[in-house]
N, C-alpha and C. Protein backbone atom coordinates (compact mmCIF):
# COMPACT_ATOMS: atom_id res chain seq x y z
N UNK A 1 0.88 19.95 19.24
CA UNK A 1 2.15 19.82 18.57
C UNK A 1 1.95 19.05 17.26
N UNK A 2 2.22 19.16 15.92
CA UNK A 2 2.55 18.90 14.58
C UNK A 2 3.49 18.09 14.49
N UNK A 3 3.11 16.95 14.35
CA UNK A 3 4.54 15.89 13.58
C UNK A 3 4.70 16.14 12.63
N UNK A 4 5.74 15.54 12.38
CA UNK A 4 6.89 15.90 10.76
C UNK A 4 6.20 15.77 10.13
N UNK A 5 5.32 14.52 9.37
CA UNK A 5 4.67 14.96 8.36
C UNK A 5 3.20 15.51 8.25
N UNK A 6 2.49 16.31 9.37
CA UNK A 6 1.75 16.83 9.18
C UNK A 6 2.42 17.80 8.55
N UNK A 7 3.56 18.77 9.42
CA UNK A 7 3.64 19.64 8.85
C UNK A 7 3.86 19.75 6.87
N UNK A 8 4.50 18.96 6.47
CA UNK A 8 5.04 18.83 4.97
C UNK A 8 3.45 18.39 4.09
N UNK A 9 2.42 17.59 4.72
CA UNK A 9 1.47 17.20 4.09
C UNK A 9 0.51 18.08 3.12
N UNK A 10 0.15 17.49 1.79
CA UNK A 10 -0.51 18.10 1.07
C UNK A 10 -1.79 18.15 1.14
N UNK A 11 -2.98 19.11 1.18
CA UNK A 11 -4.03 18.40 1.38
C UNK A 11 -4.85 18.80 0.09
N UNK A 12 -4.65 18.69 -0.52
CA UNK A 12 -5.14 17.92 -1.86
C UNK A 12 -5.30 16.70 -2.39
N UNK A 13 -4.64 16.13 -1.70
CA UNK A 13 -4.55 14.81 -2.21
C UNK A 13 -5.82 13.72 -0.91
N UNK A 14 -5.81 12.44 -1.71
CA UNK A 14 -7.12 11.57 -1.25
C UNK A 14 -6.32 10.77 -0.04
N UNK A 15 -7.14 11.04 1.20
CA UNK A 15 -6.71 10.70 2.57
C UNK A 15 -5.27 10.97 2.71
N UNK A 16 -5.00 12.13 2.82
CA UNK A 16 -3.48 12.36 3.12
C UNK A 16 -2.79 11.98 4.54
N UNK A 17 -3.46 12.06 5.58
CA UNK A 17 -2.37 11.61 6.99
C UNK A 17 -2.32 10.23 6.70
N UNK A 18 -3.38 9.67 6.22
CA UNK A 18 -3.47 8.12 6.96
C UNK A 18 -2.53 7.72 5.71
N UNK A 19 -2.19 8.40 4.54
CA UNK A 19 -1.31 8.18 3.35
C UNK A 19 0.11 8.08 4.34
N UNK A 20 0.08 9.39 4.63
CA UNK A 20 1.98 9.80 5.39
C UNK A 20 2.11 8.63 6.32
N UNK A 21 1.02 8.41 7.05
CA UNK A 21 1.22 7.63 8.01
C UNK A 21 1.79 6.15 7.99
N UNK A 22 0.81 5.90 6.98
CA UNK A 22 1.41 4.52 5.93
C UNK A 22 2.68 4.80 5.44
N UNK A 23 3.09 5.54 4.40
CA UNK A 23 4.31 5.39 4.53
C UNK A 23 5.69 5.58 5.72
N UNK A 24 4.87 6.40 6.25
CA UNK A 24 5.60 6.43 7.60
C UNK A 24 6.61 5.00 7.96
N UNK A 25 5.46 3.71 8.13
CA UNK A 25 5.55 2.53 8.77
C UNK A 25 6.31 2.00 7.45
N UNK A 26 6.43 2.25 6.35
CA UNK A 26 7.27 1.62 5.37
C UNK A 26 8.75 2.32 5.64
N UNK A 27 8.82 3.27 5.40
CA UNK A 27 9.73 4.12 5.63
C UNK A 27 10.86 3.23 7.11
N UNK A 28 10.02 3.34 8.48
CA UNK A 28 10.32 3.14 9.57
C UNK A 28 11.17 1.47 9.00
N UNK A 29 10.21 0.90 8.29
CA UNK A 29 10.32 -1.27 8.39
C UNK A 29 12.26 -1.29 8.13
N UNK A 30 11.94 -0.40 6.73
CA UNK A 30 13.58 -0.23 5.79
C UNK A 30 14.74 0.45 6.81
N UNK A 31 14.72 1.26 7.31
CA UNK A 31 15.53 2.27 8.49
C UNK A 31 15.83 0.98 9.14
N UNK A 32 14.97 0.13 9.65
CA UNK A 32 15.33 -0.93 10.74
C UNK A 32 15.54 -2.41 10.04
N UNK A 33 15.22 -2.81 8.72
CA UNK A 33 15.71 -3.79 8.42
C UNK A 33 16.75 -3.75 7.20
N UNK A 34 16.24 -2.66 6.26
CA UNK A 34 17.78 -2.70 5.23
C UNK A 34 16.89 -3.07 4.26
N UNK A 35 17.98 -3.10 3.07
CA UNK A 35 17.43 -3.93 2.00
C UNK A 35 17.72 -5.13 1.58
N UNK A 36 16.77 -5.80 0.80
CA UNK A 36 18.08 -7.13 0.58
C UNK A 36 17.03 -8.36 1.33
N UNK A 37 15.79 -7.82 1.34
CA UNK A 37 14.85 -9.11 1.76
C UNK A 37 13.91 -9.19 0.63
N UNK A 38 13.16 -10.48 0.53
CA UNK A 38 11.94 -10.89 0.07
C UNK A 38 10.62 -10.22 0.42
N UNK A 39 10.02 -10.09 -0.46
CA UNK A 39 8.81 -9.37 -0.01
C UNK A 39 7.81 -9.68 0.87
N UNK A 40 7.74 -11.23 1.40
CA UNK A 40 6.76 -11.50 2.42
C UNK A 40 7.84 -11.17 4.16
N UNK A 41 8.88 -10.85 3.44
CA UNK A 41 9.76 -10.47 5.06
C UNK A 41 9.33 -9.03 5.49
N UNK A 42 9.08 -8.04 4.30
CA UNK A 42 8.40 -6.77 4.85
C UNK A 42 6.78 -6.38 5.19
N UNK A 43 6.48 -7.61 4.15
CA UNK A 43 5.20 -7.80 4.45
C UNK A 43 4.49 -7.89 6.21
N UNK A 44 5.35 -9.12 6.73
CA UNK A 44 5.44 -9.30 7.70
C UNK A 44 5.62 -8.33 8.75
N UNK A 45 7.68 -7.68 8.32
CA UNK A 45 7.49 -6.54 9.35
C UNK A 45 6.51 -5.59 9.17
N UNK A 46 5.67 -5.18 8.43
CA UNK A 46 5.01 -4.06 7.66
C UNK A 46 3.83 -4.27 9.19
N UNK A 47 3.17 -5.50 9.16
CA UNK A 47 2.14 -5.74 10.18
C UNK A 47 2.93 -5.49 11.52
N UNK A 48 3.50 -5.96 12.29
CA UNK A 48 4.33 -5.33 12.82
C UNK A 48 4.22 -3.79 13.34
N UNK A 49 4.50 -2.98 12.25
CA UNK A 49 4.76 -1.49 12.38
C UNK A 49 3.17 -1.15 12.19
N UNK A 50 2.56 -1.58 11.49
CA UNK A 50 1.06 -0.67 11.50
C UNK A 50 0.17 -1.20 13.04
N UNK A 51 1.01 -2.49 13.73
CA UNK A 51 -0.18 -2.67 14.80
C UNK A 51 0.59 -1.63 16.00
N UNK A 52 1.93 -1.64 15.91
CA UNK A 52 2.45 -0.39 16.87
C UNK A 52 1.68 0.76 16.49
N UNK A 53 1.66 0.96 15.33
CA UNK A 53 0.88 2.53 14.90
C UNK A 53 -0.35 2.66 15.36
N UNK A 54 -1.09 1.18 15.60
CA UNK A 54 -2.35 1.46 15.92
C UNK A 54 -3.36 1.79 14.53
N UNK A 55 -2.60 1.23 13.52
CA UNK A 55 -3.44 1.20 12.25
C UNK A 55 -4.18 0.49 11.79
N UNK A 56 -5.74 0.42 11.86
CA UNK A 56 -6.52 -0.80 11.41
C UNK A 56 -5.80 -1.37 10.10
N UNK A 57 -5.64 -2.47 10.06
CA UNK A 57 -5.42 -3.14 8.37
C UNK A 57 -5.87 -4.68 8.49
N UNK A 58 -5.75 -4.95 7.49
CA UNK A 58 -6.22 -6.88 6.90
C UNK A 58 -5.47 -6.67 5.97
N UNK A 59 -4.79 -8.32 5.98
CA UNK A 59 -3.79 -8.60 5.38
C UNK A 59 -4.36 -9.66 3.63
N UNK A 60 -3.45 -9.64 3.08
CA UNK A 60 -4.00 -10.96 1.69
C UNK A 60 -5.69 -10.45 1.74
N UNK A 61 -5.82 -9.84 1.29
CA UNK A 61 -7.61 -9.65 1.02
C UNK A 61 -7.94 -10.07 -0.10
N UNK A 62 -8.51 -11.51 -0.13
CA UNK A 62 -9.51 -11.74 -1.23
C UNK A 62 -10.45 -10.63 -1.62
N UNK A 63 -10.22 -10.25 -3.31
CA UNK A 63 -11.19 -9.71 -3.99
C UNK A 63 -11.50 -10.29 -5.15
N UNK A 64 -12.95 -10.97 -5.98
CA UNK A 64 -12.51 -11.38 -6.82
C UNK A 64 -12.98 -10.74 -7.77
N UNK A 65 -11.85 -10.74 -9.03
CA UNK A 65 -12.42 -10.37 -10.53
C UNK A 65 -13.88 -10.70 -11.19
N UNK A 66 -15.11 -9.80 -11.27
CA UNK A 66 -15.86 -10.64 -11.78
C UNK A 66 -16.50 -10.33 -13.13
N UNK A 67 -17.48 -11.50 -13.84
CA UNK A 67 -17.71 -11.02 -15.02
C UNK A 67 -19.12 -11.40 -15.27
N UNK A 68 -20.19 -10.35 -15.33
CA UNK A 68 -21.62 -10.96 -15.05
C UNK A 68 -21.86 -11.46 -13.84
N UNK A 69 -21.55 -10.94 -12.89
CA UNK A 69 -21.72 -11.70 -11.45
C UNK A 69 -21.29 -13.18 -11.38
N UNK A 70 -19.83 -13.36 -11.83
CA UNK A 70 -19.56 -14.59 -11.62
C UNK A 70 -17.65 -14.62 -11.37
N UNK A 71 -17.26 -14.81 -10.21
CA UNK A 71 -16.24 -14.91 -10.47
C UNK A 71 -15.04 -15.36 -11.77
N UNK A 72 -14.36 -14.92 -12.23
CA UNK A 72 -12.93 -15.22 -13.45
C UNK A 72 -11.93 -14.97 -13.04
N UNK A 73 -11.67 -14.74 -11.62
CA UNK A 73 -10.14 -14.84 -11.33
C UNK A 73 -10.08 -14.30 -10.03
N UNK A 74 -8.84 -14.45 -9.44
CA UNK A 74 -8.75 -14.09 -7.33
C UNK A 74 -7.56 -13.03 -7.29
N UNK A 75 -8.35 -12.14 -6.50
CA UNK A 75 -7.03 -10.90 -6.89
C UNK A 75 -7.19 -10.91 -4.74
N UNK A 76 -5.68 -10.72 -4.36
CA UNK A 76 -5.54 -11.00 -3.09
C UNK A 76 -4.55 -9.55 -2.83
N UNK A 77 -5.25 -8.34 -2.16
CA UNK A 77 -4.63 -7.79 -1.79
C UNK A 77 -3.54 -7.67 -0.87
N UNK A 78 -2.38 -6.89 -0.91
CA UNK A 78 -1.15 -7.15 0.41
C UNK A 78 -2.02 -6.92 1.48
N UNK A 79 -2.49 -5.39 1.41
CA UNK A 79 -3.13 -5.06 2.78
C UNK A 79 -3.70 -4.17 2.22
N UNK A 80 -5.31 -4.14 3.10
CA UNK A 80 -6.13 -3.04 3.21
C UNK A 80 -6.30 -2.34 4.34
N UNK A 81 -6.10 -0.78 4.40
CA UNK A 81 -6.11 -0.12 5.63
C UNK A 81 -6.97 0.81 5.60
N UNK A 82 -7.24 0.58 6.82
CA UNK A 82 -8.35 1.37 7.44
C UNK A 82 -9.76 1.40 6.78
N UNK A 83 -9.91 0.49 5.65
CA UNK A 83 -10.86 -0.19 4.85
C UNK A 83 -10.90 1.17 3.82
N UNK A 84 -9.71 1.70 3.66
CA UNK A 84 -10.04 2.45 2.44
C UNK A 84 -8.39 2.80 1.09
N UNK A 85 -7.58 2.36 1.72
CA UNK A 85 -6.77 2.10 1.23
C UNK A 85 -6.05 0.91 1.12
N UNK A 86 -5.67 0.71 -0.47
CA UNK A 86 -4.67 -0.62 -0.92
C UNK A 86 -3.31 -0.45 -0.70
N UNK A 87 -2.72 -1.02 -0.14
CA UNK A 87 -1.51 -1.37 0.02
C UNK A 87 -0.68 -2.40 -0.64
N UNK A 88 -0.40 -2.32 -1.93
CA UNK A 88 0.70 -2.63 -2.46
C UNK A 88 1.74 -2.77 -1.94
N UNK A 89 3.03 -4.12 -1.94
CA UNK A 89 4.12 -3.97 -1.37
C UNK A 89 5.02 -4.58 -2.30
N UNK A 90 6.33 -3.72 -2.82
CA UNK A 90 6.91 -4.58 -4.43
C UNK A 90 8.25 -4.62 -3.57
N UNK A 91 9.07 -5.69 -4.69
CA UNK A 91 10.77 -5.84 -3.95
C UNK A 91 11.77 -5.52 -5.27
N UNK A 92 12.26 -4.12 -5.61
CA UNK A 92 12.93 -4.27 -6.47
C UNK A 92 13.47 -2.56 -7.30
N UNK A 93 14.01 -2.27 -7.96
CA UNK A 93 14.77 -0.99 -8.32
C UNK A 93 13.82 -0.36 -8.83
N UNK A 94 12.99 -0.99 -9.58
CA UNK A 94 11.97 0.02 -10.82
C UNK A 94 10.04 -0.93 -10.85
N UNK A 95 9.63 0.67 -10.97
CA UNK A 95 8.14 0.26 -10.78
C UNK A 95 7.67 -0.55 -11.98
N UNK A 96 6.82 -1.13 -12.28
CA UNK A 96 6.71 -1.99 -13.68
C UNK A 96 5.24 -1.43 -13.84
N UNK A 97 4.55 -1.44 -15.19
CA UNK A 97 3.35 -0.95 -15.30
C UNK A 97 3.19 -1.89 -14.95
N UNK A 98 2.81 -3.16 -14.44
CA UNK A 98 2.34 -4.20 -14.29
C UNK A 98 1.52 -4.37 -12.96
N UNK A 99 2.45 -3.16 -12.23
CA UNK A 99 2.24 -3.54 -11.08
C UNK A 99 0.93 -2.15 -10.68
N UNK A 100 1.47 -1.34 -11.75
CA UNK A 100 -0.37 0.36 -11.42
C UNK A 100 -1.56 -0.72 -12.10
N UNK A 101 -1.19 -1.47 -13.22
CA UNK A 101 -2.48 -2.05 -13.42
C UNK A 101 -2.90 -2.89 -12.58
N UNK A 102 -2.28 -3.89 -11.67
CA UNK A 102 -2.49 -4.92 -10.73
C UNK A 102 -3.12 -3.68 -9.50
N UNK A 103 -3.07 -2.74 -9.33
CA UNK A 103 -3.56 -2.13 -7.95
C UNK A 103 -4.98 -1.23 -8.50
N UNK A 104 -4.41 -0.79 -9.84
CA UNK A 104 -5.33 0.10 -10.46
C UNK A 104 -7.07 -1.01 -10.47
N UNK A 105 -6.70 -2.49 -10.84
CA UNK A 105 -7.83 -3.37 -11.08
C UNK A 105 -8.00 -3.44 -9.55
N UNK A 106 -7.61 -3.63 -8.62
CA UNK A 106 -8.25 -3.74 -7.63
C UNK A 106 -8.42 -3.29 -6.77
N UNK A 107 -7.97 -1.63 -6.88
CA UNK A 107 -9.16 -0.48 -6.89
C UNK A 107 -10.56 -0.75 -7.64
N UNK A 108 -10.56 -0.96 -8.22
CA UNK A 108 -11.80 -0.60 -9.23
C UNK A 108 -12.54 -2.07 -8.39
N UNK A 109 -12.39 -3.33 -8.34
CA UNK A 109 -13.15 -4.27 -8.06
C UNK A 109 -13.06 -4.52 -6.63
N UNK A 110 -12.30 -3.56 -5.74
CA UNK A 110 -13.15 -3.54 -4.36
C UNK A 110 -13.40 -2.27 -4.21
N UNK A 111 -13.51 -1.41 -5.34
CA UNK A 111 -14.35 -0.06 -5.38
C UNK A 111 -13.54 0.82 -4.08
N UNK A 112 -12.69 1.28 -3.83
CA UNK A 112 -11.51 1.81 -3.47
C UNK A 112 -10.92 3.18 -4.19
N UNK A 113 -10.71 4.03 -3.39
CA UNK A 113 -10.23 5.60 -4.21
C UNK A 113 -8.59 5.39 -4.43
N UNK A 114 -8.24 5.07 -3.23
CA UNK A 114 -6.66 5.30 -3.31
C UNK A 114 -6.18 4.13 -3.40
N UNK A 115 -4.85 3.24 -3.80
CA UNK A 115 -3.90 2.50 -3.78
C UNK A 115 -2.21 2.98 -3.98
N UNK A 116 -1.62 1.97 -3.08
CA UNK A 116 0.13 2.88 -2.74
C UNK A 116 0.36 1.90 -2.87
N UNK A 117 1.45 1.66 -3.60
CA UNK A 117 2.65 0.76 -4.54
C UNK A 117 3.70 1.43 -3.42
N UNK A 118 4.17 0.60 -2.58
CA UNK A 118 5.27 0.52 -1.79
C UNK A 118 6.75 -0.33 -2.45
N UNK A 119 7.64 0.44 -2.79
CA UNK A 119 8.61 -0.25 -3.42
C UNK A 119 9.62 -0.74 -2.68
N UNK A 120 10.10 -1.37 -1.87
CA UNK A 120 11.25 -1.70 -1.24
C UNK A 120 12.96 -1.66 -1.93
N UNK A 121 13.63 -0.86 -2.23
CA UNK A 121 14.61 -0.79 -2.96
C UNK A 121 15.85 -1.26 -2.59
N UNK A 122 17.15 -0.85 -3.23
CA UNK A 122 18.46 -1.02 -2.32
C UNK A 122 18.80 0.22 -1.47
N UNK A 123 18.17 1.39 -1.99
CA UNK A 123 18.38 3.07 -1.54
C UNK A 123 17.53 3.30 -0.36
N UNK A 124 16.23 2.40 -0.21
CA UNK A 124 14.64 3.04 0.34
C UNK A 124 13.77 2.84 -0.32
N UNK A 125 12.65 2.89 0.30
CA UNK A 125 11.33 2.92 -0.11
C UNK A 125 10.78 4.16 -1.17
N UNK A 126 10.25 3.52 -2.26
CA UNK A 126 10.03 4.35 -3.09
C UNK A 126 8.27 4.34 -3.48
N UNK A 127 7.70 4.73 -3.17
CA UNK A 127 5.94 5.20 -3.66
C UNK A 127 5.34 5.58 -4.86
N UNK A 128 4.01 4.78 -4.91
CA UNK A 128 3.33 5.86 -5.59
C UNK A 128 2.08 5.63 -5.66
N UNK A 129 1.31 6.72 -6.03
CA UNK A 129 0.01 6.54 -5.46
C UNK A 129 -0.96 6.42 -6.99
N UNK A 130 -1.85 5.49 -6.70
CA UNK A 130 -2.91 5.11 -7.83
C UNK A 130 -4.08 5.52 -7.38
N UNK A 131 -4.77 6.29 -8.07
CA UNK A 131 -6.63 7.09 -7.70
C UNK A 131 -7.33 6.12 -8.46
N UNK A 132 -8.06 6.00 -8.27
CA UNK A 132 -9.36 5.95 -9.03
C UNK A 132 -10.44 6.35 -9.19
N UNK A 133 -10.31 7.19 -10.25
CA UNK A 133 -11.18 8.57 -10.28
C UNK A 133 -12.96 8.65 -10.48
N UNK A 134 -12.90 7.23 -10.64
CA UNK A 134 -14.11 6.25 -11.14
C UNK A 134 -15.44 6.60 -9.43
């Protein structure tokens, strides 16, 4: 039997179930809590819903920026899943470039294909996905 989003899934795109799946558990957090929280409150439920899912993840992942093999700065991911995707988690109406370059850099410096900018809104959860084609 085919769950809902197998069936709709694209497969073109880089790790697509374990993508749906993830949003799945974002999707699910908002349905059951609303909008109108702080971002370490979904953060929270977020772990929550991926250990029901049975989804490997680590939470706050130190990665650091480096320059010549020397650390210049601490980039702390929300969550890494399944050790191949970034999980971004934002609180607010509109995506900011601020926030593809903050996922886009750390793709690149924990050498990572995919990253998902999870938006928490007043409407729902809103996505989007960062490659790194590198």
């Amino acid at each position: 039997m085919l769950l809902k989003y197998e069936k709709i899934m694209r497969k073109d795109l880089i790790y697509p179930e374990l993508s749906y799946k993830i949003l799945g558990c974002c999707f699910e957090v908002f349905k059951v809590s609303g909008a109108g929280h702080r971002e370490k409150y979904y953060e929270n439920a977020l772990k929550h819903e991926l250990r029901y899912k049975k989804i490997n993840f680590k939470s706050q992942v130190y990665y650091p920026s480096t320059y010549k093999g020397r650390a210049v700065s601490r980039n702390y991911l929300d969550f890494l899943i399944e050790d191949k995707i970034a999980l971004e988690l934002k609180v607010g109406e509109y995506f900011q470039k601020a926030y593809l370059d903050q996922v886009f850099d750390y793709l690149k410096f924990a050498d990572l294909k995919l990253g998902i900018i999870a938006n928490f809104t007043r409407n729902g959860v809103k996505s989007y996905r960062v490659v790194n084609i590198n």
